[in-house]
PDB file of N, CA and C in Angstrom:
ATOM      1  N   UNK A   1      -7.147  53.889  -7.464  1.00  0.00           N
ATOM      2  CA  UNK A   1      -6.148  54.345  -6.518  1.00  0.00           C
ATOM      3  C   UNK A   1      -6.474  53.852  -5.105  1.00  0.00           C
ATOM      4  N   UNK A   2      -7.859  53.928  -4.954  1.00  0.00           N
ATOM      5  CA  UNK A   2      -8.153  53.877  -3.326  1.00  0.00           C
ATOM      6  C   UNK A   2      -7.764  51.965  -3.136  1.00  0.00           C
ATOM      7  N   UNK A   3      -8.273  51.067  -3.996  1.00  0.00           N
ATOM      8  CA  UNK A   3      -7.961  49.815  -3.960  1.00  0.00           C
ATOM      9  C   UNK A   3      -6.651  49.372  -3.445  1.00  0.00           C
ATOM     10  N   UNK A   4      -5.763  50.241  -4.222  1.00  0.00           N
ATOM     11  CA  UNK A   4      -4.406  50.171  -4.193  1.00  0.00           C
ATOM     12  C   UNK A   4      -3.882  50.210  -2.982  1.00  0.00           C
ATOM     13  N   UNK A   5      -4.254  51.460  -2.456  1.00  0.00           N
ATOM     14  CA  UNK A   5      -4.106  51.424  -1.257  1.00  0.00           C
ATOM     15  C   UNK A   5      -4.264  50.742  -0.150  1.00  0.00           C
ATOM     16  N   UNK A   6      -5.327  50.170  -0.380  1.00  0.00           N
ATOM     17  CA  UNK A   6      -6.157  48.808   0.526  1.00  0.00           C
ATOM     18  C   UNK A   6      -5.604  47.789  -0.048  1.00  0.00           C
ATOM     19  N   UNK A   7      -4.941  47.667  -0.603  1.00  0.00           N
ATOM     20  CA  UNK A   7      -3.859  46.667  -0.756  1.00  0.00           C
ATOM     21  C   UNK A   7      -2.973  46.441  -0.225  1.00  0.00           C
ATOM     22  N   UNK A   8      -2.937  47.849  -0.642  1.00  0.00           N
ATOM     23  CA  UNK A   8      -0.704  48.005   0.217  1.00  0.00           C
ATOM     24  C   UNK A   8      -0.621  48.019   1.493  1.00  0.00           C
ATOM     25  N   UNK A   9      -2.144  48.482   2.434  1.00  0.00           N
ATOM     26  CA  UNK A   9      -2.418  48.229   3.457  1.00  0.00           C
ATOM     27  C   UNK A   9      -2.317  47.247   4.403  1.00  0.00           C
ATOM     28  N   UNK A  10      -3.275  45.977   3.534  1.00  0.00           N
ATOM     29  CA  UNK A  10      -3.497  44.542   3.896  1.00  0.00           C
ATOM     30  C   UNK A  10      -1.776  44.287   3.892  1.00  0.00           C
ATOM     31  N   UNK A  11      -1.331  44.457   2.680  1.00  0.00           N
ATOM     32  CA  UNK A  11       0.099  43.736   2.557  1.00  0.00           C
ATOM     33  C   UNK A  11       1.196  44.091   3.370  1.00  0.00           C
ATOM     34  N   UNK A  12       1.114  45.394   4.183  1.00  0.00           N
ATOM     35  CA  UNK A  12       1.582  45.610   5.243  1.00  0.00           C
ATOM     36  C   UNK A  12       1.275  45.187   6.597  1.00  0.00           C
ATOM     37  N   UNK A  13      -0.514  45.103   6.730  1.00  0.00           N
ATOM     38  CA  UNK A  13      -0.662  44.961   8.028  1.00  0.00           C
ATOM     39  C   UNK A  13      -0.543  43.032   8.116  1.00  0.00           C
ATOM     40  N   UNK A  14      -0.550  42.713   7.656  1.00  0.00           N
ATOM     41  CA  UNK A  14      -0.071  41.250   7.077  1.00  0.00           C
ATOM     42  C   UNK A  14       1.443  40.682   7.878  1.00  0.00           C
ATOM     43  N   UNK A  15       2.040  41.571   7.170  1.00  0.00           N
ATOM     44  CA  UNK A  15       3.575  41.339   7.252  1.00  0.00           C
ATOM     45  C   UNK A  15       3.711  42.106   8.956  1.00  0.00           C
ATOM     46  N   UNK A  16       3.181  43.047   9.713  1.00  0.00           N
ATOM     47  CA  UNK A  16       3.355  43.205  10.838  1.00  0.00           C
ATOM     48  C   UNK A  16       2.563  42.389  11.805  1.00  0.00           C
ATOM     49  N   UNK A  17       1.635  41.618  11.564  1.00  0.00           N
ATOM     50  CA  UNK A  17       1.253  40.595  11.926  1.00  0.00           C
ATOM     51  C   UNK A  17       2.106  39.247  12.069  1.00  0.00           C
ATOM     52  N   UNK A  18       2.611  38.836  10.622  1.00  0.00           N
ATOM     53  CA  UNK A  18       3.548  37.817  10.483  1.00  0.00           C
ATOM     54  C   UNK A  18       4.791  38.123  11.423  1.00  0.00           C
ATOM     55  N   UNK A  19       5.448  39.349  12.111  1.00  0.00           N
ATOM     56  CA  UNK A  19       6.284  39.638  12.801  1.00  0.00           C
ATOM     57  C   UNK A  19       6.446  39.643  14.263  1.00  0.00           C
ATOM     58  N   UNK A  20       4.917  40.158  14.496  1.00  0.00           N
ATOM     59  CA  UNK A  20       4.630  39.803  15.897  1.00  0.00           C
ATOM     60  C   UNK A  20       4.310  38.051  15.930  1.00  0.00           C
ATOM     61  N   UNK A  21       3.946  37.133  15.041  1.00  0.00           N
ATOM     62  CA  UNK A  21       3.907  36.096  15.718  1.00  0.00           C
ATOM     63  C   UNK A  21       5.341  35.811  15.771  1.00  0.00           C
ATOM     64  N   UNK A  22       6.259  36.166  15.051  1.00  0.00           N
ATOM     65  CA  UNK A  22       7.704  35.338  15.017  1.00  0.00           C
ATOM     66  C   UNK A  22       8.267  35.803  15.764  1.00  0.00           C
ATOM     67  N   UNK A  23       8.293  37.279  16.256  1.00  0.00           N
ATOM     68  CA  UNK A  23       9.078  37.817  17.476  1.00  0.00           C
ATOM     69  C   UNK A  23       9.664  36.820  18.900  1.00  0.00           C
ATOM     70  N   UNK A  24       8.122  36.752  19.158  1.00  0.00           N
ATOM     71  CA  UNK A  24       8.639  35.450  20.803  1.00  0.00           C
ATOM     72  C   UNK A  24       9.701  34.456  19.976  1.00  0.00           C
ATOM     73  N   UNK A  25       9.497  33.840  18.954  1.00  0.00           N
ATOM     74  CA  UNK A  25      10.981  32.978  18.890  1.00  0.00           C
ATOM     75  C   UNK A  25      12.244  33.312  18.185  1.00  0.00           C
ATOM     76  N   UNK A  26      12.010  34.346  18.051  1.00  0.00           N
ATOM     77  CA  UNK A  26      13.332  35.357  17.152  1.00  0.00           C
ATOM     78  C   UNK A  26      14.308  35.444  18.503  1.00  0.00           C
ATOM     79  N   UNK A  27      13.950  36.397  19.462  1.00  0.00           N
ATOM     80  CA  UNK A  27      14.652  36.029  20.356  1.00  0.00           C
ATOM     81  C   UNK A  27      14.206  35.279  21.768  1.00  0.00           C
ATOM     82  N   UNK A  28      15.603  35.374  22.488  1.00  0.00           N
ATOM     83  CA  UNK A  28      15.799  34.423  23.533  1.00  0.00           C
ATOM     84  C   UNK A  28      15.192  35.313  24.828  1.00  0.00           C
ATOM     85  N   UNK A  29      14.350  34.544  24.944  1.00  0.00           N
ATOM     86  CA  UNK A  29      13.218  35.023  26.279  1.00  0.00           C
ATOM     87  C   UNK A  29      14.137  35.282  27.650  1.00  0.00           C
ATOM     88  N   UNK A  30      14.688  34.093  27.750  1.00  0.00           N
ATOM     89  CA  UNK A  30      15.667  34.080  28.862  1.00  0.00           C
ATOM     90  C   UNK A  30      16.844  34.328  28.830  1.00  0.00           C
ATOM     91  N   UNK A  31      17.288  34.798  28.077  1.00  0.00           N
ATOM     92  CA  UNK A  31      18.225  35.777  27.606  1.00  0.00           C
ATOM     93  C   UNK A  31      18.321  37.163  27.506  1.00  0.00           C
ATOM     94  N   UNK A  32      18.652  38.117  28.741  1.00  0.00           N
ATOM     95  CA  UNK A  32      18.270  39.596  28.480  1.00  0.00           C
ATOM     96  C   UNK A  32      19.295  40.378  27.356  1.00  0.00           C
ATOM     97  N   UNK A  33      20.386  39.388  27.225  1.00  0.00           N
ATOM     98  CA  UNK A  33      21.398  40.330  26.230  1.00  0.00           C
ATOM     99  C   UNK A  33      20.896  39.932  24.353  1.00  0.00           C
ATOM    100  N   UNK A  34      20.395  39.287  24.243  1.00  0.00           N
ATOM    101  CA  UNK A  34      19.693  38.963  23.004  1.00  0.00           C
ATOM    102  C   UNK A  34      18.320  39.599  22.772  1.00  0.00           C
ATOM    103  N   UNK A  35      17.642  40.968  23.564  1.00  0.00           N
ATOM    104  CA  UNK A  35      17.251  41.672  23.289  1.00  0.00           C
ATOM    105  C   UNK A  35      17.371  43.217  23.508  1.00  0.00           C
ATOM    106  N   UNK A  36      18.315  43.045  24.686  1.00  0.00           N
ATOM    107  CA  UNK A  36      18.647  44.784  25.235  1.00  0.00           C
ATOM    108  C   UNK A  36      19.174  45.532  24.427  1.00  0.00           C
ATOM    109  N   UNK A  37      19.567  45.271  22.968  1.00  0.00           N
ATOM    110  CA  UNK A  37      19.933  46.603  21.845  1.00  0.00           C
ATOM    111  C   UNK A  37      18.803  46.879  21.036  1.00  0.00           C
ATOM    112  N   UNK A  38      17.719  46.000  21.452  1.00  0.00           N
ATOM    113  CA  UNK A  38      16.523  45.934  20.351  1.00  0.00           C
ATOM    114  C   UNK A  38      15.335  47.514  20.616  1.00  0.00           C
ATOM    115  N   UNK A  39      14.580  47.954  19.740  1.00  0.00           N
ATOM    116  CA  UNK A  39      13.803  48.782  20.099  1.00  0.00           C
ATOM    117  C   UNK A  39      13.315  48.371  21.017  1.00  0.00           C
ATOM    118  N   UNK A  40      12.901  49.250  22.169  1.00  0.00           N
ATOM    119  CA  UNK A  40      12.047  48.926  23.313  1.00  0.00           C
ATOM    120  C   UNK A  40      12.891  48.532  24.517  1.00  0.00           C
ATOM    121  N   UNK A  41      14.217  48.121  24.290  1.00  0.00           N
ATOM    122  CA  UNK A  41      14.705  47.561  25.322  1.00  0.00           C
ATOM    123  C   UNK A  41      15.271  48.244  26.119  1.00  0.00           C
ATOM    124  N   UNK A  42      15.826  48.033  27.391  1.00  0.00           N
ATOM    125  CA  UNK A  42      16.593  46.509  27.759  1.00  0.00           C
ATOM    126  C   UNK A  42      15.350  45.660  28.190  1.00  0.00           C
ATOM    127  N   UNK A  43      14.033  46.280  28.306  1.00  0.00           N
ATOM    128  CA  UNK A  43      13.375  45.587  28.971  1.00  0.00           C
ATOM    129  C   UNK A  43      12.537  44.579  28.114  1.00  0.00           C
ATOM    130  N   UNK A  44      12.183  43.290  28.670  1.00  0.00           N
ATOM    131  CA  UNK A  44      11.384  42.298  27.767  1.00  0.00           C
ATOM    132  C   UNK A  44       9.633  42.820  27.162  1.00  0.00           C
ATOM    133  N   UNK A  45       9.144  43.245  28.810  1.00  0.00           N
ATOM    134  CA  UNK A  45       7.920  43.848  28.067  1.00  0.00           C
ATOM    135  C   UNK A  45       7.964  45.450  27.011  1.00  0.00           C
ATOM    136  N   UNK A  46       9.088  45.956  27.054  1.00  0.00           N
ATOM    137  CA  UNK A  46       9.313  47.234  25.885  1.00  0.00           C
ATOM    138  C   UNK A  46       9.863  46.940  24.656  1.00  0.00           C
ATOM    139  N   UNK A  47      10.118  45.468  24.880  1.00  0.00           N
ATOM    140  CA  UNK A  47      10.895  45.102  23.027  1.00  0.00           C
ATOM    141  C   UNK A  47       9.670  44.192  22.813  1.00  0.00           C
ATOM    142  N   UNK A  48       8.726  43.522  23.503  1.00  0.00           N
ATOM    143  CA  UNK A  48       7.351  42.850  23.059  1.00  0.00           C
ATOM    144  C   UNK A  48       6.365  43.786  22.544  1.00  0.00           C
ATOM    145  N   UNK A  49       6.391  44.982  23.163  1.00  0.00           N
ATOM    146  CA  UNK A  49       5.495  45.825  22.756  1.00  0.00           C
ATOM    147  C   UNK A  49       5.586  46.728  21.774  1.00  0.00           C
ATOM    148  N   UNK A  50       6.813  46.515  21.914  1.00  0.00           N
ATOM    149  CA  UNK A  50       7.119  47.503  20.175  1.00  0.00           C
ATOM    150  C   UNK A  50       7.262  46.669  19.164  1.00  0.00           C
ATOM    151  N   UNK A  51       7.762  45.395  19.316  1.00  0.00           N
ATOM    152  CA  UNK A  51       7.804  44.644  18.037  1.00  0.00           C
ATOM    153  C   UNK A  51       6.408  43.906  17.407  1.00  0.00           C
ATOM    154  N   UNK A  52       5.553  43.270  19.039  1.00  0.00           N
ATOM    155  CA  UNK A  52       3.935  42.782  18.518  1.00  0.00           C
ATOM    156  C   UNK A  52       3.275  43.700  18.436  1.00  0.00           C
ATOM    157  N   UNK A  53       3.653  44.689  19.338  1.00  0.00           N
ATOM    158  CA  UNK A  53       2.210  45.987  19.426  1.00  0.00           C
ATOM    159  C   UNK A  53       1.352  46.205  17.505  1.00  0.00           C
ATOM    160  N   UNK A  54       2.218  46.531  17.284  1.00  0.00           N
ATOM    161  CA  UNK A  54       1.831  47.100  15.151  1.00  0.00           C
ATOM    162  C   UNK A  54       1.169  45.865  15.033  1.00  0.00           C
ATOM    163  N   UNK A  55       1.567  44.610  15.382  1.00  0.00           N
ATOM    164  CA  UNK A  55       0.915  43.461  14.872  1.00  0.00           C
ATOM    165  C   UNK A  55      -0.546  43.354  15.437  1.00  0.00           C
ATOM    166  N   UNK A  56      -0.586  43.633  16.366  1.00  0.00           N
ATOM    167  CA  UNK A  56      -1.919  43.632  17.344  1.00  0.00           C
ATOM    168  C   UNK A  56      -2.830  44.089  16.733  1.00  0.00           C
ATOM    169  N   UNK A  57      -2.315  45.532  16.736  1.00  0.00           N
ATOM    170  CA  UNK A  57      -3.796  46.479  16.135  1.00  0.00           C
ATOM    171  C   UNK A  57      -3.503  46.230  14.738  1.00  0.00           C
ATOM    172  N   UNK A  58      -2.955  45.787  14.091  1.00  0.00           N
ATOM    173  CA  UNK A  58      -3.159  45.401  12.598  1.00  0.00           C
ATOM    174  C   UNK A  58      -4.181  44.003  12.322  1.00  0.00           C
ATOM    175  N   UNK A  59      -4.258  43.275  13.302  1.00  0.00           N
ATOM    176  CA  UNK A  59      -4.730  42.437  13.487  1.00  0.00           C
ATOM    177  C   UNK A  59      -6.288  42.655  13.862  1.00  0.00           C
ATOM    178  N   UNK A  60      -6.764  43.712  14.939  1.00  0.00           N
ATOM    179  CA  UNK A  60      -7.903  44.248  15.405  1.00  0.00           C
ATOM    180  C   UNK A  60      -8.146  44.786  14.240  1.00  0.00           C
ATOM    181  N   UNK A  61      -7.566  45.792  13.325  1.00  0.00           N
ATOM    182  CA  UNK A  61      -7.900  46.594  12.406  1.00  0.00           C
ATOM    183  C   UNK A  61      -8.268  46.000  10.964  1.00  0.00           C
ATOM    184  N   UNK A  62      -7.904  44.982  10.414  1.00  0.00           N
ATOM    185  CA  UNK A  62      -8.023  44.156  10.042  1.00  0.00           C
ATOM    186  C   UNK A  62      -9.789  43.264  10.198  1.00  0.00           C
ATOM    187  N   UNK A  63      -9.400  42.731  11.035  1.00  0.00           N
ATOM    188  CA  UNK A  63     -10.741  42.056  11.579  1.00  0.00           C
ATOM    189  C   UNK A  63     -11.877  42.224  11.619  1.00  0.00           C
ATOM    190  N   UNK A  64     -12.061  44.242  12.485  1.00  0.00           N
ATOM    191  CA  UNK A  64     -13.166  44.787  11.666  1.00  0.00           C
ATOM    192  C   UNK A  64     -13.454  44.820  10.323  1.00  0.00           C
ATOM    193  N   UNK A  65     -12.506  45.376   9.813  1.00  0.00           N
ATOM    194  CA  UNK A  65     -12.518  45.800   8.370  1.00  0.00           C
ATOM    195  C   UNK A  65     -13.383  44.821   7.336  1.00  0.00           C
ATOM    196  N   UNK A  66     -12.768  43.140   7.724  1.00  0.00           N
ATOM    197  CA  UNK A  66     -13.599  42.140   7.536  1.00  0.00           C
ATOM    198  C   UNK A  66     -14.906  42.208   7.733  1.00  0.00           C
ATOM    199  N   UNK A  67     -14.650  41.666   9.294  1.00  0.00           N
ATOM    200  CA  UNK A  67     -16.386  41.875   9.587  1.00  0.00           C
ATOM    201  C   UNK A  67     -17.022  43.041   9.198  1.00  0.00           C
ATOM    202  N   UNK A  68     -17.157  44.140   9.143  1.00  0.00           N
ATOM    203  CA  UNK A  68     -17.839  45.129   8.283  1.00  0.00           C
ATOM    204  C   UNK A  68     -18.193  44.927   6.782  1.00  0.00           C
ATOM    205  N   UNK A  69     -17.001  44.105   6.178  1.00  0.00           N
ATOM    206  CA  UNK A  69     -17.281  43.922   4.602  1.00  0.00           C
ATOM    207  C   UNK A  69     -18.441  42.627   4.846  1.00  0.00           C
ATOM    208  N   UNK A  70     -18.520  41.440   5.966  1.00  0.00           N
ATOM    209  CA  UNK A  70     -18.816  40.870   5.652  1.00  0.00           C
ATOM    210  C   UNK A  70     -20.826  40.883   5.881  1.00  0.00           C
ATOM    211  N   UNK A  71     -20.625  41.800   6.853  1.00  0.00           N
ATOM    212  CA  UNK A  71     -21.839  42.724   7.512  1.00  0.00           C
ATOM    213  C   UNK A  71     -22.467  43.132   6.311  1.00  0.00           C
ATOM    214  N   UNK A  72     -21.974  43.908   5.256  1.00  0.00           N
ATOM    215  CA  UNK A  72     -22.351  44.756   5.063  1.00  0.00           C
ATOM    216  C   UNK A  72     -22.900  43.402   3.410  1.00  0.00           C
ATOM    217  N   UNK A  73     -22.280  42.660   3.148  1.00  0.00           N
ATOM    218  CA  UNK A  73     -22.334  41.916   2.546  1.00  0.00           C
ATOM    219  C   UNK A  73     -23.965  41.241   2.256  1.00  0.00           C
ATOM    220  N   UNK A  74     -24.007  40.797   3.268  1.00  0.00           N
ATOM    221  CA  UNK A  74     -24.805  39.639   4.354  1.00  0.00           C
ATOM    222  C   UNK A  74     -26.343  40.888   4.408  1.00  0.00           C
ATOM    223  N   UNK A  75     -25.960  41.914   4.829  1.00  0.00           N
ATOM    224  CA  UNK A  75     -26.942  43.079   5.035  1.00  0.00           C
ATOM    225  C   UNK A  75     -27.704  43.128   3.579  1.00  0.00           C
ATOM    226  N   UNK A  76     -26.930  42.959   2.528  1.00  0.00           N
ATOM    227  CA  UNK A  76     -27.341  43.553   1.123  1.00  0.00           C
ATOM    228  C   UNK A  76     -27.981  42.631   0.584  1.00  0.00           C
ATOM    229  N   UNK A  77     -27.261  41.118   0.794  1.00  0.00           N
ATOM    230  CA  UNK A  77     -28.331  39.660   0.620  1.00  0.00           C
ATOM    231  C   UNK A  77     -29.448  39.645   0.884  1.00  0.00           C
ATOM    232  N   UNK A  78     -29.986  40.307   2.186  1.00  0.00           N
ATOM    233  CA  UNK A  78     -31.225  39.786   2.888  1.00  0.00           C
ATOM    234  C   UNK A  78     -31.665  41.008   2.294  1.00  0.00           C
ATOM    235  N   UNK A  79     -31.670  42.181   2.056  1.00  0.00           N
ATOM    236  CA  UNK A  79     -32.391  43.539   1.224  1.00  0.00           C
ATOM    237  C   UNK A  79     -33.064  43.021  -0.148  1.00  0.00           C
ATOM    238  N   UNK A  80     -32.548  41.962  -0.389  1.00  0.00           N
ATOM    239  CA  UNK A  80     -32.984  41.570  -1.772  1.00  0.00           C
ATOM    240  C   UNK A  80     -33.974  40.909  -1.777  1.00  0.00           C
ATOM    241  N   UNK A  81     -34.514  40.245  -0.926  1.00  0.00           N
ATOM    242  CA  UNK A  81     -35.383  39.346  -1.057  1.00  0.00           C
ATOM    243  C   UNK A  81     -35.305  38.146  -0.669  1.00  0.00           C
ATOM    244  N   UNK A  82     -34.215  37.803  -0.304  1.00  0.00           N
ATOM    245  CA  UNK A  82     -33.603  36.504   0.703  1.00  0.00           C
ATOM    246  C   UNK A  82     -34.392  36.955   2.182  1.00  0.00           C
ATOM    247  N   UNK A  83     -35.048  36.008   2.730  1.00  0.00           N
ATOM    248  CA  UNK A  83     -35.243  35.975   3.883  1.00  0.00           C
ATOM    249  C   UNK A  83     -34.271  35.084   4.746  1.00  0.00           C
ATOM    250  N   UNK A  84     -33.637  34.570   4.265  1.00  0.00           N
ATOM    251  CA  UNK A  84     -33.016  33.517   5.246  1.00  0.00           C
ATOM    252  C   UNK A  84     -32.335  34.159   6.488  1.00  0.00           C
ATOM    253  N   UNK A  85     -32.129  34.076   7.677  1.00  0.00           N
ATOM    254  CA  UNK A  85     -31.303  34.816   8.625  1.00  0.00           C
ATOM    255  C   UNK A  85     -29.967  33.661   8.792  1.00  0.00           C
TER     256      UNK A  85
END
């Protein structure tokens, strides 16, 4: 069950990642009426921040998550009898 979850996780924080990069060209920067009905708006930095924000920290959250697996990985190698650093 718990896997699963850390699945459905990744596969979400993934896809809000994939959204914040496409956002800046979804819409028209210099265009305020091609975002002022959008969440966050009328303003440019309140529809950036609601649409990349999830992507951001999915991205930070993510990253640890990695580096910790890979920490912890790397930690368990050298416990064994590997000296190598």
């Amino acid at each position: 069950m718990k896997k699963g979850l850390v699945v459905l996780g990744m596969v979400f924080g993934l896809y809000l990642i994939a959204r914040a990069l496409a956002e800046p060209f979804v819409i028209d920067l210099s265009d305020p009426a091609s975002y002022r009905d959008d969440w966050g708006g009328p303003s440019l930095a309140g529809v950036l921040l609601v649409h990349c924000g999830p992507g951001v920290v999915s991205a930070v959250l993510i990253g640890r998550a990695v580096d910790a697996r890979w920490r912890r990985r790397t930690q368990t190698r050298l416990g064994r009898g590997d000296t190598r650093a």
